[in-house]
Protein backbone atom coordinates (compact mmCIF):
# COMPACT_ATOMS: atom_id res chain seq x y z
CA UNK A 1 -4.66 29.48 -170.79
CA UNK A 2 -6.42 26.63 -168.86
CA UNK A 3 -7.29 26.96 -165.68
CA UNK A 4 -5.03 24.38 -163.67
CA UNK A 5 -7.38 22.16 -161.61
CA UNK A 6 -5.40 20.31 -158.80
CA UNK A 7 -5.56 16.40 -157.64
CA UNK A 8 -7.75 14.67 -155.37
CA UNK A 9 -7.28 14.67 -151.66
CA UNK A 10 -6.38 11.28 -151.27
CA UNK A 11 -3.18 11.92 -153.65
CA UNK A 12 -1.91 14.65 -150.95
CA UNK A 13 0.92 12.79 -148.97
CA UNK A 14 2.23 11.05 -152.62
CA UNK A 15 2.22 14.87 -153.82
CA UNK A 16 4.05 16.23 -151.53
CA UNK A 17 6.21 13.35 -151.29
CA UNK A 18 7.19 13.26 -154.99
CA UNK A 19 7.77 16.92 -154.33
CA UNK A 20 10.61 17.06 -152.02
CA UNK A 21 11.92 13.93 -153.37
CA UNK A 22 12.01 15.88 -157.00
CA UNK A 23 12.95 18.81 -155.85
CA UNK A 24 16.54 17.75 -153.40
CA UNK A 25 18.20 18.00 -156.86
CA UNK A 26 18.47 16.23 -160.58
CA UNK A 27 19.98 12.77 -159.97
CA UNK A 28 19.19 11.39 -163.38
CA UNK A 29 20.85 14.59 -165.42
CA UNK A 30 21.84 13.60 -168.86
CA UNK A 31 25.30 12.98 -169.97
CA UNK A 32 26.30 16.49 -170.54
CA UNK A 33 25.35 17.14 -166.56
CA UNK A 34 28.08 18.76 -164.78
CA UNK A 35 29.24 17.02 -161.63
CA UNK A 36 27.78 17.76 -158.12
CA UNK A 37 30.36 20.53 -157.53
CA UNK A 38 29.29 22.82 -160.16
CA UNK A 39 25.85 21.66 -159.80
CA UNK A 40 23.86 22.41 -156.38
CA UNK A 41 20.03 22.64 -155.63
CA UNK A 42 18.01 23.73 -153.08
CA UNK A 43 14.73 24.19 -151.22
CA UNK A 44 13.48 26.34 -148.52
CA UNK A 45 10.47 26.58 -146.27
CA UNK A 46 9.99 29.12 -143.81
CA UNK A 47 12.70 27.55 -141.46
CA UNK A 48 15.52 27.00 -143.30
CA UNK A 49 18.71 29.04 -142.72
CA UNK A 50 20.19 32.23 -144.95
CA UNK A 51 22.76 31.07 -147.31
CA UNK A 52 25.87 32.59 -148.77
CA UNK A 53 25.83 31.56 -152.43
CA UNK A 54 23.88 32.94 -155.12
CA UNK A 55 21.11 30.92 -154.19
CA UNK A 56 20.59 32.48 -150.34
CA UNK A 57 18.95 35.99 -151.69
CA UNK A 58 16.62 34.08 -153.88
CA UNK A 59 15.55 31.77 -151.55
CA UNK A 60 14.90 34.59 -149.24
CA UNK A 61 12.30 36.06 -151.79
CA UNK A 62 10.93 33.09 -151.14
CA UNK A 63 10.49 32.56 -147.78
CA UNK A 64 9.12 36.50 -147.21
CA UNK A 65 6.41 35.49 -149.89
CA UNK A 66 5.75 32.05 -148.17
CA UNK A 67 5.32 33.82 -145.10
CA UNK A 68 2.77 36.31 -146.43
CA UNK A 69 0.56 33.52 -148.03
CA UNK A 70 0.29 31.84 -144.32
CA UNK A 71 -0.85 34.81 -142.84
CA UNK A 72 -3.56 35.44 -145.89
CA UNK A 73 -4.56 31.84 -146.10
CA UNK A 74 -5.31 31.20 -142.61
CA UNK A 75 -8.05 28.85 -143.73
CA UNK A 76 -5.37 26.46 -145.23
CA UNK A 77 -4.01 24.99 -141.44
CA UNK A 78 -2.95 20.91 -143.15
CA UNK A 79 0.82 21.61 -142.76
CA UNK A 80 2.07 19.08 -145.33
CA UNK A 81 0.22 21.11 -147.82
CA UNK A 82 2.23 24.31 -146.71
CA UNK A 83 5.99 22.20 -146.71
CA UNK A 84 4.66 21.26 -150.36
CA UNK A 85 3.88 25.00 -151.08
CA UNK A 86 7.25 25.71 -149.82
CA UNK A 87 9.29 22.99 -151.84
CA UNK A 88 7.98 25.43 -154.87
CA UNK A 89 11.16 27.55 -153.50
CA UNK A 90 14.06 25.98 -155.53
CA UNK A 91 17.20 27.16 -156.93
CA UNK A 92 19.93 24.97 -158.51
CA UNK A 93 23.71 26.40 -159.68
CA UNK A 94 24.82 24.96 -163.45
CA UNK A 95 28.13 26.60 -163.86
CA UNK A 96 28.26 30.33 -164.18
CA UNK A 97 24.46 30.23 -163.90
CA UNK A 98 21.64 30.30 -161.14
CA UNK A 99 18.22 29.58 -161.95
CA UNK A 100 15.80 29.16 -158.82
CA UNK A 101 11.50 29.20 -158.66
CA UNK A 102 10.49 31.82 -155.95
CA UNK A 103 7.15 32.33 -154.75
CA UNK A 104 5.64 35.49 -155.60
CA UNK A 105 3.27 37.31 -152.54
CA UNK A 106 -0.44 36.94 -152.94
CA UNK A 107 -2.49 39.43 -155.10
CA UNK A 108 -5.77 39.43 -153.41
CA UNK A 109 -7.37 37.83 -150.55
CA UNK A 110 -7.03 34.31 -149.86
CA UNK A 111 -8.61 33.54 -146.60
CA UNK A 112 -10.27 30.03 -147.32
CA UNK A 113 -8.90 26.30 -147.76
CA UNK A 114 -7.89 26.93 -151.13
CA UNK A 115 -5.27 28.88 -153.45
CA UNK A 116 -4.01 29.98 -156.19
CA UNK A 117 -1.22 31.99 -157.12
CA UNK A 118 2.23 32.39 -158.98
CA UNK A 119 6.07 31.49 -158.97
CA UNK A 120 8.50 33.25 -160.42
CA UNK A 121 11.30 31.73 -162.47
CA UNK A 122 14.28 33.62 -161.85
CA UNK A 123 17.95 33.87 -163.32
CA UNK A 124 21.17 34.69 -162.21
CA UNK A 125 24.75 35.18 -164.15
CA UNK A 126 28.04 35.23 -163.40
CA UNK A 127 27.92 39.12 -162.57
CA UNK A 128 24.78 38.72 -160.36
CA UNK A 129 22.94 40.18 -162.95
CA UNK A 130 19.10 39.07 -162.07
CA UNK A 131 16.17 38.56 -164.93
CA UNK A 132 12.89 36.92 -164.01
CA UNK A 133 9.54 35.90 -165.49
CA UNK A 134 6.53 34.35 -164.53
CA UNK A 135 6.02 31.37 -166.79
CA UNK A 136 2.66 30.28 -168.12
CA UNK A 137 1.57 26.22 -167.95
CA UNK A 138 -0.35 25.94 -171.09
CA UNK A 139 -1.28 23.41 -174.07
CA UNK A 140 -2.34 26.36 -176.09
CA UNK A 141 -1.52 29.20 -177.73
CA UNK A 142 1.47 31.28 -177.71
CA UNK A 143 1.52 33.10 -174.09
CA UNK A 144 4.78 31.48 -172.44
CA UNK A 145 4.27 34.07 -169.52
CA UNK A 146 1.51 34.78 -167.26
CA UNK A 147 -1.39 37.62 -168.01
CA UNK A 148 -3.45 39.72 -165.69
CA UNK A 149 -4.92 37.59 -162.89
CA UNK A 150 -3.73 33.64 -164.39
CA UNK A 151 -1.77 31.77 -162.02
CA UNK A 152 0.64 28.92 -162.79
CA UNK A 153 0.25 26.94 -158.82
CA UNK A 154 -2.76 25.99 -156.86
CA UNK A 155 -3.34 24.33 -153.53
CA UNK A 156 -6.82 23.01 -152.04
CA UNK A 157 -8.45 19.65 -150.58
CA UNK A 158 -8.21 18.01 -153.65
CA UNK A 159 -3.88 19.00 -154.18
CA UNK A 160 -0.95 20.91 -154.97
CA UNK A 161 1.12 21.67 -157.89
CA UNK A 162 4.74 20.31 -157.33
CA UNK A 163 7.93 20.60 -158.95
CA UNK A 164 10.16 17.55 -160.85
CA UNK A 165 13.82 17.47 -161.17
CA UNK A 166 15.33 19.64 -163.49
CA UNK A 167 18.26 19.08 -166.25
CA UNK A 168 20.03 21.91 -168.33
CA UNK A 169 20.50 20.86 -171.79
CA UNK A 170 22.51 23.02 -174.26
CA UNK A 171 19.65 22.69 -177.21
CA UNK A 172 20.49 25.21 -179.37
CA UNK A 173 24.46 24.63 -179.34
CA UNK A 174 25.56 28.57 -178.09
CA UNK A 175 27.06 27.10 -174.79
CA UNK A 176 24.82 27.78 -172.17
CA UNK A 177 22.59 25.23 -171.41
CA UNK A 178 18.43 25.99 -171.25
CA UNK A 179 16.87 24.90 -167.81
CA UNK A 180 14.07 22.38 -167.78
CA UNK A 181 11.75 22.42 -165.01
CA UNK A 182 8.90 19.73 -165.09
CA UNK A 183 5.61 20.78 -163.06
CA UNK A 184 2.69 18.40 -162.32
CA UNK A 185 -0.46 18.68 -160.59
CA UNK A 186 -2.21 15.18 -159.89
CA UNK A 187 -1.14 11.84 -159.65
CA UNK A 188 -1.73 8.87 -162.50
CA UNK A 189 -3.92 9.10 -166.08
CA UNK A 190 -5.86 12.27 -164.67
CA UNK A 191 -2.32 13.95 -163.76
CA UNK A 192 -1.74 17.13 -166.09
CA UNK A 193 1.89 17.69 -166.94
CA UNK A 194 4.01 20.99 -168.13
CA UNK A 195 7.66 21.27 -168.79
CA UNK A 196 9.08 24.81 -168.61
CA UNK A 197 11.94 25.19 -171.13
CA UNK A 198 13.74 28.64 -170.69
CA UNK A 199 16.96 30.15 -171.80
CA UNK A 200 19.11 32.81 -170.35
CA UNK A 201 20.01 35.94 -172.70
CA UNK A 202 22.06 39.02 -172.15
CA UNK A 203 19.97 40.77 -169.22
CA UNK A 204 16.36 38.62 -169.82
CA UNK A 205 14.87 35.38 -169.31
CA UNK A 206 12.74 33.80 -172.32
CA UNK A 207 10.68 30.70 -173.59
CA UNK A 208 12.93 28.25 -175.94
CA UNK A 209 10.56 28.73 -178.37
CA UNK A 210 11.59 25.78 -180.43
CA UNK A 211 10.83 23.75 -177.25
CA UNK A 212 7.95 25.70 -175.59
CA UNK A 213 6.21 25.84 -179.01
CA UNK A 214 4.97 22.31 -178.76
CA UNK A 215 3.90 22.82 -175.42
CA UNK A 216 6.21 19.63 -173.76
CA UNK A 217 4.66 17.31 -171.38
CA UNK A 218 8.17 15.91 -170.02
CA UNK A 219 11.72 15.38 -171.04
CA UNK A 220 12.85 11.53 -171.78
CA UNK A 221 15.92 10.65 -173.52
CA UNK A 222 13.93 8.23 -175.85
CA UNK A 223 16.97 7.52 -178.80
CA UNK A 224 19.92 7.23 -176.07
CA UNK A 225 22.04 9.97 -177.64
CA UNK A 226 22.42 11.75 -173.94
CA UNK A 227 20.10 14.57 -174.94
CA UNK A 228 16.81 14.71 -173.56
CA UNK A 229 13.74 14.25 -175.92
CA UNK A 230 10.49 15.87 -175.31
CA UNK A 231 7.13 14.29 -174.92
CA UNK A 232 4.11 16.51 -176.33
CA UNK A 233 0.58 15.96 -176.99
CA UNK A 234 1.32 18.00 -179.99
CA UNK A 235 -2.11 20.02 -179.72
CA UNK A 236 -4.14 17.04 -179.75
CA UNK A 237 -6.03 18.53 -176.59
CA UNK A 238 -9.73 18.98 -175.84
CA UNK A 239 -11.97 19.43 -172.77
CA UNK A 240 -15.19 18.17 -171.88
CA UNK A 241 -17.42 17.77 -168.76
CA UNK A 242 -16.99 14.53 -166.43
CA UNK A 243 -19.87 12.82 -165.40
CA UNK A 244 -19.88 14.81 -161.95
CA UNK A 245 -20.11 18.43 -164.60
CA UNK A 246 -16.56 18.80 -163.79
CA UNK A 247 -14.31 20.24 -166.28
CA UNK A 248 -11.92 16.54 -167.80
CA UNK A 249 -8.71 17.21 -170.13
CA UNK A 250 -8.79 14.60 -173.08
CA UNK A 251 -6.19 14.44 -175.20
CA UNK A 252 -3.79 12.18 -177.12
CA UNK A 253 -1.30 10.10 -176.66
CA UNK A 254 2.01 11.39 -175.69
CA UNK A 255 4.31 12.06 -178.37
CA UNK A 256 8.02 12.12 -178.82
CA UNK A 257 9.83 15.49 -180.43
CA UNK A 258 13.25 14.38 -180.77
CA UNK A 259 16.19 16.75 -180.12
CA UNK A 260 18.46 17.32 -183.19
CA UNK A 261 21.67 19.80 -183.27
CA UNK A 262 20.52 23.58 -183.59
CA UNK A 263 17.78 23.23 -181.48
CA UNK A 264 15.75 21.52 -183.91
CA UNK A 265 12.74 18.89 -182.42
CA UNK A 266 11.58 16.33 -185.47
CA UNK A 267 8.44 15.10 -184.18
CA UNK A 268 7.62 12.99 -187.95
CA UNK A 269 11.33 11.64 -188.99
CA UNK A 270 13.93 9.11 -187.07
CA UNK A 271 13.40 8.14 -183.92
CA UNK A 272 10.15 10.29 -183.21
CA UNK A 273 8.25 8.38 -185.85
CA UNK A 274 9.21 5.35 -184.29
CA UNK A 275 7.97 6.27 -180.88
CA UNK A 276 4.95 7.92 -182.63
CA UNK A 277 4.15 5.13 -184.62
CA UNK A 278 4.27 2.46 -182.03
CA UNK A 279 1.51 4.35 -180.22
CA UNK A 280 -0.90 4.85 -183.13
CA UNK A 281 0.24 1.86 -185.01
CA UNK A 282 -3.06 2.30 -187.53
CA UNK A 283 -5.52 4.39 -188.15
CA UNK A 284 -8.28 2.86 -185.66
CA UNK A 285 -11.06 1.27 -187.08
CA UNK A 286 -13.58 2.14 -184.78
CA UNK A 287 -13.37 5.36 -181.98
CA UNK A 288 -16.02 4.68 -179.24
CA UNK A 289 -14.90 0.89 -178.54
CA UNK A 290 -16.01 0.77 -175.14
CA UNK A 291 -18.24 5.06 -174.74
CA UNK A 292 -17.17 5.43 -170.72
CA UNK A 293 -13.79 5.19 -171.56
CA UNK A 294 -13.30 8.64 -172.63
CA UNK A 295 -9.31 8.28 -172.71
CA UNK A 296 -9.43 5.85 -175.32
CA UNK A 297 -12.01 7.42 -177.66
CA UNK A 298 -9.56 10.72 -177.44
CA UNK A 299 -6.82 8.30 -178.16
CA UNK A 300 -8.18 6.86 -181.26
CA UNK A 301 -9.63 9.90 -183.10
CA UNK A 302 -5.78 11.53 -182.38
CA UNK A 303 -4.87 8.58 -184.09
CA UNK A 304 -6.78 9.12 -186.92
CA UNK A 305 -5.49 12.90 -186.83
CA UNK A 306 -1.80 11.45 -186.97
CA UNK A 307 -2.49 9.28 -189.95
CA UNK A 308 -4.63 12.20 -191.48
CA UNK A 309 -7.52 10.41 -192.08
CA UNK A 310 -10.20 13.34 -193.32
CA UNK A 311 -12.14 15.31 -190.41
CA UNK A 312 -15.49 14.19 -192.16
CA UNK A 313 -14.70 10.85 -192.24
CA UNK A 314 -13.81 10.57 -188.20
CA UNK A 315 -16.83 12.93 -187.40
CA UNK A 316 -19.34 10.77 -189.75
CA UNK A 317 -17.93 7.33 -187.87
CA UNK A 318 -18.48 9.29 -184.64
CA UNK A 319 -22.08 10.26 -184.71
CA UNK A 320 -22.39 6.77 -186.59
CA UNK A 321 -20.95 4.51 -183.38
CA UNK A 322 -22.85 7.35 -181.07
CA UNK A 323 -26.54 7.47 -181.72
CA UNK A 324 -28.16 10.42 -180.28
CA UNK A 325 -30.12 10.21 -177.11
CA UNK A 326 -34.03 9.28 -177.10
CA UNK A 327 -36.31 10.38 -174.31
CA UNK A 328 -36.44 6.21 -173.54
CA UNK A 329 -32.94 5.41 -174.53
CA UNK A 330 -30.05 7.84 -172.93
CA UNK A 331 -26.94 8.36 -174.49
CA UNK A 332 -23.26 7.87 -172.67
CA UNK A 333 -21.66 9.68 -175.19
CA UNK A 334 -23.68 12.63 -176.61
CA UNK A 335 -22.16 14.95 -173.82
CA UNK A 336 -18.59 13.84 -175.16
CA UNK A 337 -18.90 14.02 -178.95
CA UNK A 338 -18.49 18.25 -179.10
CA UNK A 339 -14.93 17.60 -177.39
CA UNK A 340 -14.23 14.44 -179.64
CA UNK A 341 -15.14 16.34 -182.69
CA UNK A 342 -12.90 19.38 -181.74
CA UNK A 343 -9.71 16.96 -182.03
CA UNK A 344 -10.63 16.87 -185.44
CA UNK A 345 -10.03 20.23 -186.24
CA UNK A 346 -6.83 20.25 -185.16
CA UNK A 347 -3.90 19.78 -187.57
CA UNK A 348 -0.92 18.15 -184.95
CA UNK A 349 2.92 18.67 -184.56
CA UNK A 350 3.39 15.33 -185.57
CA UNK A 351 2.49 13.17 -188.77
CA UNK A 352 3.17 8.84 -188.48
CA UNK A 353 2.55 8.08 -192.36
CA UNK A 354 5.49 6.45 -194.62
CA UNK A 355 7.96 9.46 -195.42
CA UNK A 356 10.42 10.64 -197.86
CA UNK A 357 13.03 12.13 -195.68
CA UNK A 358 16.73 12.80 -196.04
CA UNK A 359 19.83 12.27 -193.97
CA UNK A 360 22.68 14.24 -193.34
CA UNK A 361 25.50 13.16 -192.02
CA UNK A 362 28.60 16.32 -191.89
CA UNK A 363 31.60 16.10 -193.39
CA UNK A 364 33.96 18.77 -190.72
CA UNK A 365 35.27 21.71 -192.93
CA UNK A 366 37.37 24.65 -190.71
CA UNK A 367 35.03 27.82 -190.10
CA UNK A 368 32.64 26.78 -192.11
CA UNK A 369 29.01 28.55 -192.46
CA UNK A 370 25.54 27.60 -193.59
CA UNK A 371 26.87 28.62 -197.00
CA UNK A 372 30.03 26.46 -196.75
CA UNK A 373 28.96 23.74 -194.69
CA UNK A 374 29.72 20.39 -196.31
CA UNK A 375 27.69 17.17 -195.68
CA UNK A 376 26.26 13.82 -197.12
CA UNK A 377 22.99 13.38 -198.23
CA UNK A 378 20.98 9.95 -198.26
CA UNK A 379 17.44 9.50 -199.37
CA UNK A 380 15.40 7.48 -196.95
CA UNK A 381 12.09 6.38 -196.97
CA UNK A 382 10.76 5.90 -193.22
CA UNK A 383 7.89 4.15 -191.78
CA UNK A 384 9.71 0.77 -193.23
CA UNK A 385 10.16 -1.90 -190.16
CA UNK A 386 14.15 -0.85 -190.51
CA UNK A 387 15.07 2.47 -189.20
CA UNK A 388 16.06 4.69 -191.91
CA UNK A 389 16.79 1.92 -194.47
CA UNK A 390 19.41 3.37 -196.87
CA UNK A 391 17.70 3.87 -200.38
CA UNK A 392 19.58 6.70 -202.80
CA UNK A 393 22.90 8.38 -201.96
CA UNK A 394 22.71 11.66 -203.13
CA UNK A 395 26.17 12.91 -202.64
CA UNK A 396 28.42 15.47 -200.89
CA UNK A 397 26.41 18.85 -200.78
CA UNK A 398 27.29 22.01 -199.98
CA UNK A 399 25.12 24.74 -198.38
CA UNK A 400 22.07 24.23 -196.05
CA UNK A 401 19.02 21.72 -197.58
CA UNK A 402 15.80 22.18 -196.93
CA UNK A 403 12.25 20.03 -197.85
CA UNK A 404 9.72 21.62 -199.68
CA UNK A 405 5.86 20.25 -200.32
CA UNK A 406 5.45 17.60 -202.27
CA UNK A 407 3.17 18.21 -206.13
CA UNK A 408 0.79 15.71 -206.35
CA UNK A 409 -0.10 16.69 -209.44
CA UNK A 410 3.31 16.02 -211.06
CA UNK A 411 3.61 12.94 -209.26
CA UNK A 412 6.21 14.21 -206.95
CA UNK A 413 6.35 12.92 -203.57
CA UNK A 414 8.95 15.16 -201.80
CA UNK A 415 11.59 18.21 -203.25
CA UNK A 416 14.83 19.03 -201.89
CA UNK A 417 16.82 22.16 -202.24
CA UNK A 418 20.26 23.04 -200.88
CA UNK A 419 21.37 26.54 -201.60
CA UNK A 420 24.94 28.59 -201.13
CA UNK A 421 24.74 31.94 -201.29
CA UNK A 422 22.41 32.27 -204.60
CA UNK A 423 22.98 28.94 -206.35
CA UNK A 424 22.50 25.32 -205.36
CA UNK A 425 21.20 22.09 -206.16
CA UNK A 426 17.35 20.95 -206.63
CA UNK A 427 16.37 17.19 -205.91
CA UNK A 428 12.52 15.97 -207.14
CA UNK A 429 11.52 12.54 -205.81
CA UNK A 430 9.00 10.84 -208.35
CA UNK A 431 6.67 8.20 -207.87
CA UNK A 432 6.98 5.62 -210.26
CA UNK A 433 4.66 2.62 -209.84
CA UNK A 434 6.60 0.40 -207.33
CA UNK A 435 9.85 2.69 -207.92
CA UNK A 436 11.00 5.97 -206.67
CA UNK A 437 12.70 7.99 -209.21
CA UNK A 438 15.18 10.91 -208.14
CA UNK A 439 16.13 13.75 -210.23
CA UNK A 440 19.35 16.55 -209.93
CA UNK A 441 19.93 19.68 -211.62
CA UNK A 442 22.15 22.61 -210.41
CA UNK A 443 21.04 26.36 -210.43
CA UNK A 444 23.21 29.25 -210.75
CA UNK A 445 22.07 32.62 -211.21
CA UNK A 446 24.29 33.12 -214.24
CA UNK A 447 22.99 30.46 -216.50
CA UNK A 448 19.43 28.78 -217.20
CA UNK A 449 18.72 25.78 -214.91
CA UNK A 450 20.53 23.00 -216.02
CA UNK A 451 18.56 19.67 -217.26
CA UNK A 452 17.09 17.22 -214.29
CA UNK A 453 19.22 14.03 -214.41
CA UNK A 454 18.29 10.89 -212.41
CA UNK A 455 20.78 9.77 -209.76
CA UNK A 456 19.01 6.72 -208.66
CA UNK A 457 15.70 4.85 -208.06
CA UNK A 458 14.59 3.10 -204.66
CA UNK A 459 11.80 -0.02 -204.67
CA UNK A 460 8.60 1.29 -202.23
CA UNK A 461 5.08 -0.34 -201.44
CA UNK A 462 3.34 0.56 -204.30
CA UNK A 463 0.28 0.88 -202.28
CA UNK A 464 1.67 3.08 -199.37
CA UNK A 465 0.76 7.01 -199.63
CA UNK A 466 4.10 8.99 -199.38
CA UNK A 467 4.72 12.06 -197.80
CA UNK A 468 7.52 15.05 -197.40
CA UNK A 469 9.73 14.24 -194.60
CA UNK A 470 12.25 15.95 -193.25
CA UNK A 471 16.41 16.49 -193.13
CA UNK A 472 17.68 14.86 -190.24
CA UNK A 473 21.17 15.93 -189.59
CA UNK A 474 23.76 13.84 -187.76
């Protein structure tokens, strides 16, 4: 995990001002919000009154723990820092369910001006049944949950990690919503940003993996469908030194992951390429256009990873625009070069090239299963200026559809198979010059694959690499 690293000193009072602000409850909840009397939150410091609803025990936690870290941290006497600390006590009600962050005591000694230590995240049902975890803030790896001695808050001269306002969304469609709980340390272009995604299961708390697996910055409703998007760096994230040897986070810009029904996120198809595209509208021509602005070089050679342009290619412009240092002549951007490089290694959650992708649009059938679902199918081919121009209907399909890799070798840009139970139908997308050509056979189990027949042709750039999109359903 990496270490969190709070803000500078002079960002304290717009901290902890954003803090209680975010934190007196979520007055821009999406359209599926609940009104304000099935939806209450809270914060507590070491003064505030017991309560009587689900909330008041939690909130107690709290304040024991808060009062335990003043009497540890006695070097820590700036009491806007501690009301800060103490807005990290929150609990809000969505329905049948209570989800609060509670401070958890101190581990070890913490007698000086600055600390670190963790919050719980802690759920209650309708039966008082109570599951907590400690979440992890991470751009890497797997770990949704705190190990051994890792911490997920910090508070010293230079900040304090505070809490946003929170939404429940109901991604995954079973009827109770997950929570989303942004956290921030920092203020502006240097701030680093997390966005817990959780869900509540029969007697446990858990990551939304689908969510938490592309390790969300923040939660915007970019395509205006009331469900909020996520914003990702989509593991386009590096670290070097600063200038003053202190540890910098570079990384790319921030990317949309679009919500879909099912709890699906399309970060390369629909409105996501869109967004993604309009921040890396090209693959940059040049990376280290002005070498002291790290944030830009980062930007561009994320760029280039979005547009897959080869590693070797990126690294060899690199070292090209950054000439090592002579004894006569130093260098401004040897030191960052190892960190620049290392974004090139990564393969991100998100691709912005021209796709092949396919829309489906349900057609409602009683009862119906992945086997018997029933939808329409359109062929699209996206990075066009028109969202998701039309280009070959494919028909009413039953079953669930699914994109497989594209054959190069055969000329195929993008495959699409839709099975029911053990038969379905296979659709191959040629590339034909200035033409798409698309192919259908059927496959049952009982008989040899029947012949490909073409069901239509779409006019493409005849220039314009192609890719394997994906099924965007609707």
């Amino acid at each position: 995990m990496r270490s969190v690293q709070p803000p500078s000193a002079t960002s304290l009072a717009l901290t902890l001002a954003l803090a209680l602000s975010a934190c007196r409850g979520n007055r821009n909840a999406p359209a599926s919000a609940p009104d304000a009397s099935s939806h209450a939150a809270r914060t507590v410091d070491a003064a505030a009154p017991e309560d009587a609803t689900p909330c008041g025990p939690l909130l107690a936690d709290g304040r024991r723990a808060l009062e335990v870290w003043r009497r540890r941290a006695t070097g820590l006497r700036d009491e806007s820092v501690w009301r800060a600390i103490a807005a990290l006590n929150h609990c809000e009600t969505h329905d049948d369910d209570t989800w609060a962050t509670v401070l958890a005591p101190p581990t070890g000694d913490s007698t000086g001006d600055a600390v670190t230590g963790r919050f719980k995240l802690v759920h209650l049902d309708a039966n008082g049944t109570r599951s907590e975890a400690m979440p992890a803030l991470s751009e890497e790896g797997e770990g949704f949950a705190l190990r051994g001695e890792e911490h997920n808050w910090s508070a010293d001269a230079r900040g304090v990690t505070t809490l946003g306002a929170w939404q429940f969304v109901d991604y995954d469609g079973d009827a109770r919503p997950e929570v989303l709980v942004p956290v921030r340390l920092g203020e502006g272009d240097d701030a680093q940003r997390w966005l817990l995604v959780w869900k509540a299961l029969p007697a446990r708390i858990e990551a939304f993996e689908p969510a938490m697996g592309l390790h969300p910055l923040d939660a915007d409703d970019l395509d205006h469908d009331g469900r909020p998007d996520l914003l990702t760096h989509g593991e386009l994230v590096t670290e070097t030194l600063a200038p003053g040897g202190e540890a910098r986070t570079l990384h790319g810009p921030a990317l949309a992951a679009v919500s879909r029904p099912g709890g699906v996120f399309l970060t390369s198809s629909g409105a996501a390429l869109q967004h993604n595209r309009a921040a890396c509208p090209a693959p940059p021509t040049r990376y280290l256009e002005d070498p002291s602005n790290l944030a830009l070089a980062a930007k561009n050679v994320a760029c280039a990873m979005l547009w897959r342009v080869p590693p070797a290619q990126v690294v060899t412009a690199l070292r090209r625009e950054c000439p090592a240092a002579r004894a006569d002549v130093p260098s401004s951007c040897a030191a960052t070069l190892p960190a620049l490089e290392a974004l090139t290694r990564v393969t991100p959650q998100a691709d912005v090239r021209d796709a092949v992708s396919f829309r489906f649009e349900e057609i409602p059938v009683p009862n119906a299963t992945d086997e018997t679902r029933r939808g329409r199918y359109t062929l699209h081919v996206e990075g066009t200026p028109r969202p998701f121009p039309a280009t070959v209907a494919l028909g009413e399909i039953t079953g669930t559809c699914t994109v497989e890799a594209a054959v190069p070798a055969q000329q195929i840009v993008a495959r699409l198979r839709c099975w029911r139970g053990t038969s379905g139908d296979e659709f191959q997308v040629f590339r034909r010059g200035p033409a798409l050509a698309v192919q259908q056979r059927t496959v049952t189990p009982e008989t040899p694959a029947a012949p490909w027949r073409e069901v239509g042709r779409a006019l493409v750039d005849a220039t314009a690499p192609l890719r394997p999109g994906d099924v965007d359903a609707f």
